[in-house]
Protein backbone atom coordinates (compact mmCIF):
# COMPACT_ATOMS: atom_id res chain seq x y z
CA UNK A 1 166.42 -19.69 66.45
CA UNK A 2 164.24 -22.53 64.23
CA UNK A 3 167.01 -24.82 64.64
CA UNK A 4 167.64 -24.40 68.53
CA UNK A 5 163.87 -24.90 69.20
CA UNK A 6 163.18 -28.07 67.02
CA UNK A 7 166.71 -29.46 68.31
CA UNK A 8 165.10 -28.94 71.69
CA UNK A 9 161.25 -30.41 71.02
CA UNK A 10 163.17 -33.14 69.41
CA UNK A 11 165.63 -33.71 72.82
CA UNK A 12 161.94 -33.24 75.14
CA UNK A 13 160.37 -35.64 72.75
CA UNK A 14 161.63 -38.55 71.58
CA UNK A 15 159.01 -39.83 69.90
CA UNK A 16 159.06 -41.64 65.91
CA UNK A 17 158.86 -39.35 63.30
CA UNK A 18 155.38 -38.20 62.60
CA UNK A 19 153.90 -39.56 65.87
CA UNK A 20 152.25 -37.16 68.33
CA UNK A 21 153.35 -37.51 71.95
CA UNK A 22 150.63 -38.84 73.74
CA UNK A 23 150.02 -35.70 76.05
CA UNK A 24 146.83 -33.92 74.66
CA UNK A 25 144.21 -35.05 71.95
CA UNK A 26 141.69 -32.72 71.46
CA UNK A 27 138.80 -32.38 68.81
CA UNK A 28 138.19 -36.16 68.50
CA UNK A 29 137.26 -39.17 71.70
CA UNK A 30 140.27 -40.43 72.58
CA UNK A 31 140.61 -42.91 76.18
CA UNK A 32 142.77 -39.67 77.99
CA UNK A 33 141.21 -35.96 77.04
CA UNK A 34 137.82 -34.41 75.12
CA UNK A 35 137.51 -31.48 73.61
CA UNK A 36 135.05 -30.15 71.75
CA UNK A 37 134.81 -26.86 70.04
CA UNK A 38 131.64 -24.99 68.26
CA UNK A 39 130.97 -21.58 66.92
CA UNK A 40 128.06 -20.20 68.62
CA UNK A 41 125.95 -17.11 69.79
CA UNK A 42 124.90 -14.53 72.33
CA UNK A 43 125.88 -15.00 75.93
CA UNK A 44 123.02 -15.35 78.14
CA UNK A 45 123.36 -14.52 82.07
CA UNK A 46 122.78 -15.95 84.89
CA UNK A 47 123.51 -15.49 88.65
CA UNK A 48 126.55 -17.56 89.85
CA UNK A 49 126.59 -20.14 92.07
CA UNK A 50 128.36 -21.22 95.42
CA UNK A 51 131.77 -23.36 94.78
CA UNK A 52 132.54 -26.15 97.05
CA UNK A 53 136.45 -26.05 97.67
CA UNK A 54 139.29 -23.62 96.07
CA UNK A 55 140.46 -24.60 93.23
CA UNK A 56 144.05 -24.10 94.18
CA UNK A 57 143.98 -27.15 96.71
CA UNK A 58 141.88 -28.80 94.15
CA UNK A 59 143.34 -27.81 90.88
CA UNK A 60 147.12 -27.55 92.08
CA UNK A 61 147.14 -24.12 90.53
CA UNK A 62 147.52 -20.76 92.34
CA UNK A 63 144.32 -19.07 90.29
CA UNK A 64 141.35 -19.30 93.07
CA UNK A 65 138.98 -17.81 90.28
CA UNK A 66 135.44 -16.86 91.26
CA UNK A 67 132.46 -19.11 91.24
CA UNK A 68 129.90 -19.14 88.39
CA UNK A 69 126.68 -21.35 87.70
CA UNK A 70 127.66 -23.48 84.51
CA UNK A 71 124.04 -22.43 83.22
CA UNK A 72 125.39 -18.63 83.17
CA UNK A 73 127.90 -20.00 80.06
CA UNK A 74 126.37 -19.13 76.80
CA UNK A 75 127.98 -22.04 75.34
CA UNK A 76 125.52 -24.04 77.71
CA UNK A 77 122.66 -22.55 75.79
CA UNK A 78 123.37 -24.30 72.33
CA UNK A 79 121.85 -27.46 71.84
CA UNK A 80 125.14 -29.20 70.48
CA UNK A 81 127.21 -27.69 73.43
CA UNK A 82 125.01 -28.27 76.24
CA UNK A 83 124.66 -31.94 75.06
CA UNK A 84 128.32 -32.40 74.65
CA UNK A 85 128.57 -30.53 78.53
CA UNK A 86 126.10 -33.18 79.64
CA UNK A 87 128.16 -35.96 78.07
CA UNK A 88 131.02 -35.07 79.70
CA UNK A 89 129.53 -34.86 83.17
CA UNK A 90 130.47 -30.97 83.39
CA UNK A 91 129.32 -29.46 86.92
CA UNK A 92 126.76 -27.31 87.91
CA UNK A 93 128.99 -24.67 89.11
CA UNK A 94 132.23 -23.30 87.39
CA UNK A 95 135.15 -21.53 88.48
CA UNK A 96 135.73 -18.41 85.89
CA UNK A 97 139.63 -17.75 86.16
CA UNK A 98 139.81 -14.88 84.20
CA UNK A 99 139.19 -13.02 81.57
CA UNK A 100 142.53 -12.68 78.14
CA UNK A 101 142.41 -11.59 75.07
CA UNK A 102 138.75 -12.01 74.67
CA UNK A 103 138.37 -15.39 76.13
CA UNK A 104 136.96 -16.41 79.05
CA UNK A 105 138.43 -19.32 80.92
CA UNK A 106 136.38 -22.07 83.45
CA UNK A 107 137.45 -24.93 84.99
CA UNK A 108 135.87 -27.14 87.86
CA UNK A 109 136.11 -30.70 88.98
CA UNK A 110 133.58 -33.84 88.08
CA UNK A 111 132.37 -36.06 91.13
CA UNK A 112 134.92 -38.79 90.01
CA UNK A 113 137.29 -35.86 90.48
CA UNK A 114 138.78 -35.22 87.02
CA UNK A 115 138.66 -31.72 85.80
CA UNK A 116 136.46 -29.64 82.90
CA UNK A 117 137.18 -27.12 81.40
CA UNK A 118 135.43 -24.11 79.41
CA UNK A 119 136.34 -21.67 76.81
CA UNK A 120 134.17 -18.43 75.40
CA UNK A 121 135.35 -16.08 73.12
CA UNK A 122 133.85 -12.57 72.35
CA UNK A 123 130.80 -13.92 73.07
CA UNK A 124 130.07 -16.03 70.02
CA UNK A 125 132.52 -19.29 70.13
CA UNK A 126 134.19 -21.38 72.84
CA UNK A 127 134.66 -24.87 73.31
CA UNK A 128 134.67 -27.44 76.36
CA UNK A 129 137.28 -29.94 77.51
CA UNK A 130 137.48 -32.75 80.19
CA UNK A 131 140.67 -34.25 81.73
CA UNK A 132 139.92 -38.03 81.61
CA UNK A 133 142.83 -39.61 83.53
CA UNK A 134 143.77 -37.07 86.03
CA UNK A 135 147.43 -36.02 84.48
CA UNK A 136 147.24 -32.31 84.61
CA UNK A 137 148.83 -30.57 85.97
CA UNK A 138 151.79 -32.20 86.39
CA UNK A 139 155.82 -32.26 85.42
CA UNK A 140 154.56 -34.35 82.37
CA UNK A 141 151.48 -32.77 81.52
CA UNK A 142 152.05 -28.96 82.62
CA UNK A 143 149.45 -27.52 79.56
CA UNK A 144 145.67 -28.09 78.59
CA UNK A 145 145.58 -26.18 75.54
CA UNK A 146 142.69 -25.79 72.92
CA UNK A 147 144.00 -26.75 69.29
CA UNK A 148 144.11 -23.27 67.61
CA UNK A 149 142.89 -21.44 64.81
CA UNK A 150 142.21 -17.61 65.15
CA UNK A 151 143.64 -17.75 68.50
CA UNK A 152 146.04 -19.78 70.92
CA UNK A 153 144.53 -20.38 74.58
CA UNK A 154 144.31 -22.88 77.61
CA UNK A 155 145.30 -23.38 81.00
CA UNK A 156 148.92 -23.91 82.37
CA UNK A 157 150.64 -24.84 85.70
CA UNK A 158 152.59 -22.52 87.59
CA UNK A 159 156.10 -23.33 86.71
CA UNK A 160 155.08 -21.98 82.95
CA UNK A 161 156.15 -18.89 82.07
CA UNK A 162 155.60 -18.99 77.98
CA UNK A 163 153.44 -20.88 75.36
CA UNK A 164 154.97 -20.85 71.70
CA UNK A 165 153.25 -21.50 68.44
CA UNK A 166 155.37 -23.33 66.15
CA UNK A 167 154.71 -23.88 62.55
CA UNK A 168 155.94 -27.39 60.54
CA UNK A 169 159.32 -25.23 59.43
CA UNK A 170 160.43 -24.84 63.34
CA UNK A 171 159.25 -20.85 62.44
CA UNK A 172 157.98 -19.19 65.97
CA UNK A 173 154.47 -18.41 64.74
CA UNK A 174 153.16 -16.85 68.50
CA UNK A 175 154.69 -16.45 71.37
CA UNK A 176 152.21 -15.78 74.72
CA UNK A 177 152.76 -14.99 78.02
CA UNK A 178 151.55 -17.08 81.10
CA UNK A 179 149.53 -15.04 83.91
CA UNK A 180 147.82 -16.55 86.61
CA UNK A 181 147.86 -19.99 84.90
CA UNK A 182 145.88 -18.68 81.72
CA UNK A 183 147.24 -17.72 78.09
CA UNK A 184 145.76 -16.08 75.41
CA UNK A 185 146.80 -14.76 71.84
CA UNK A 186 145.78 -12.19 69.81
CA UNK A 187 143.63 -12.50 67.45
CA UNK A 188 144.96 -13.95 64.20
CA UNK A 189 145.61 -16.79 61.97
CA UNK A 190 146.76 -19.84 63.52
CA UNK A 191 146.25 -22.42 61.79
CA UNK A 192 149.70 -22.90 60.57
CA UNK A 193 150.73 -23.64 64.13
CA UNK A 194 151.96 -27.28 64.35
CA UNK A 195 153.75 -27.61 68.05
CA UNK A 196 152.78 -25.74 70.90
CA UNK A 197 155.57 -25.43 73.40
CA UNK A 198 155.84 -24.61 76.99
CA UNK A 199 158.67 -23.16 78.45
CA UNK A 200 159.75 -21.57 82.15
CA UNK A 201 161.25 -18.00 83.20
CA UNK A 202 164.19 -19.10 82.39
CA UNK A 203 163.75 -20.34 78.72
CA UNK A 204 164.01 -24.00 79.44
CA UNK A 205 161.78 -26.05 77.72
CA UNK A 206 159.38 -28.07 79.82
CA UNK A 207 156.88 -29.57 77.65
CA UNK A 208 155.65 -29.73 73.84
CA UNK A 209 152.73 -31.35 71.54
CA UNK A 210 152.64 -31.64 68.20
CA UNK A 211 149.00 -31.37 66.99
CA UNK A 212 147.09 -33.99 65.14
CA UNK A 213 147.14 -33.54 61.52
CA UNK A 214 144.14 -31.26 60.28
């Protein structure tokens, strides 16, 4: 099984050993994505705003989601977060896609119409995430996933039916299911995860990323 997966990664990716393809680059400023991730407190709440647009003509996903004020985020009410939200030009309003695992998801477009995104977790940790140039979703760029660490989660197109965890060995580490565009493990230890693989209902492999080193 190992071998079969990193023969395929390898065949997706044919990149020179130990360089990252350049599909997502979270944690740090590069010219494409941001991502930024914080450990944080209570959720505060607030009432939800109007959303101009659905998010499936928008978004090219099928999840419509439901409309939420940004403000109503609790990860909007810690200093370092909110200023990181501002930096990013996040919107006033959010659309909350659903709920997996413990994590909340958000996403919602920026004026120059790129796309944030928003992460909470049990109500004490999340991160946010903007697309900078516009690639997902697309054939090439079918996953926005959040590095991991005691859990696996982001945002996928429809054509994804799976999201594997896959340690430096070629080991399977997590496998998670894809429903309505979201994914979520359980909790756990996932640090060791190096490559994070997409694949479709039928087990073909449609996209991988090999994380920056930690």
């Amino acid at each position: 099984m190992s071998t079969d997966v990193i023969a395929r990664l390898a065949a997706a990716n044919p990149v020179p050993t130990g360089a990252a393809p350049p599909v997502i680059e979270p944690l740090r400023v590069p010219r494409r994505r941001v991502a930024v991730a914080l450990v944080l407190a209570a959720a505060v709440a607030v009432p939800a705003a109007a959303f101009a647009g659905k998010l499936g003509d928008l978004f090219g996903l099928s999840n419509q989601g439901t409309p939420v004020a940004t403000t109503s985020l609790y990860l909007s009410q810690d200093t370092q977060m909110s200023a990181a939200m501002q930096s990013l030009g996040f919107p006033t309003t959010l659309q909350l896609l659903g709920t997996q695992n413990g994590v909340s998801f958000y996403a919602s477009r920026r004026a120059d119409g790129h796309y944030c995104f928003a992460l909470e977790k049990d109500g004490n940790r999340g991160g946010v995430s903007c697309d900078l140039d516009g690639s997902f979703p697309s054939p090439s760029d079918p996953v926005w996933a959040f590095p991991p660490h005691d859990t696996l989660a982001g945002f996928a197109a429809d054509d994804v039916a799976t999201i594997v965890g896959i340690d430096a060995s070629g080991q399977r580490v997590v496998t998670v299911p894809v429903q309505d565009n979201l994914f979520a493990a359980p909790d756990g230890d996932y640090t060791g995860v190096a490559t994070i693989a997409a694949f479709d209902a039928r087990g073909t492999l449609l996209w991988s990323w090999r994380l920056p080193d930690r």
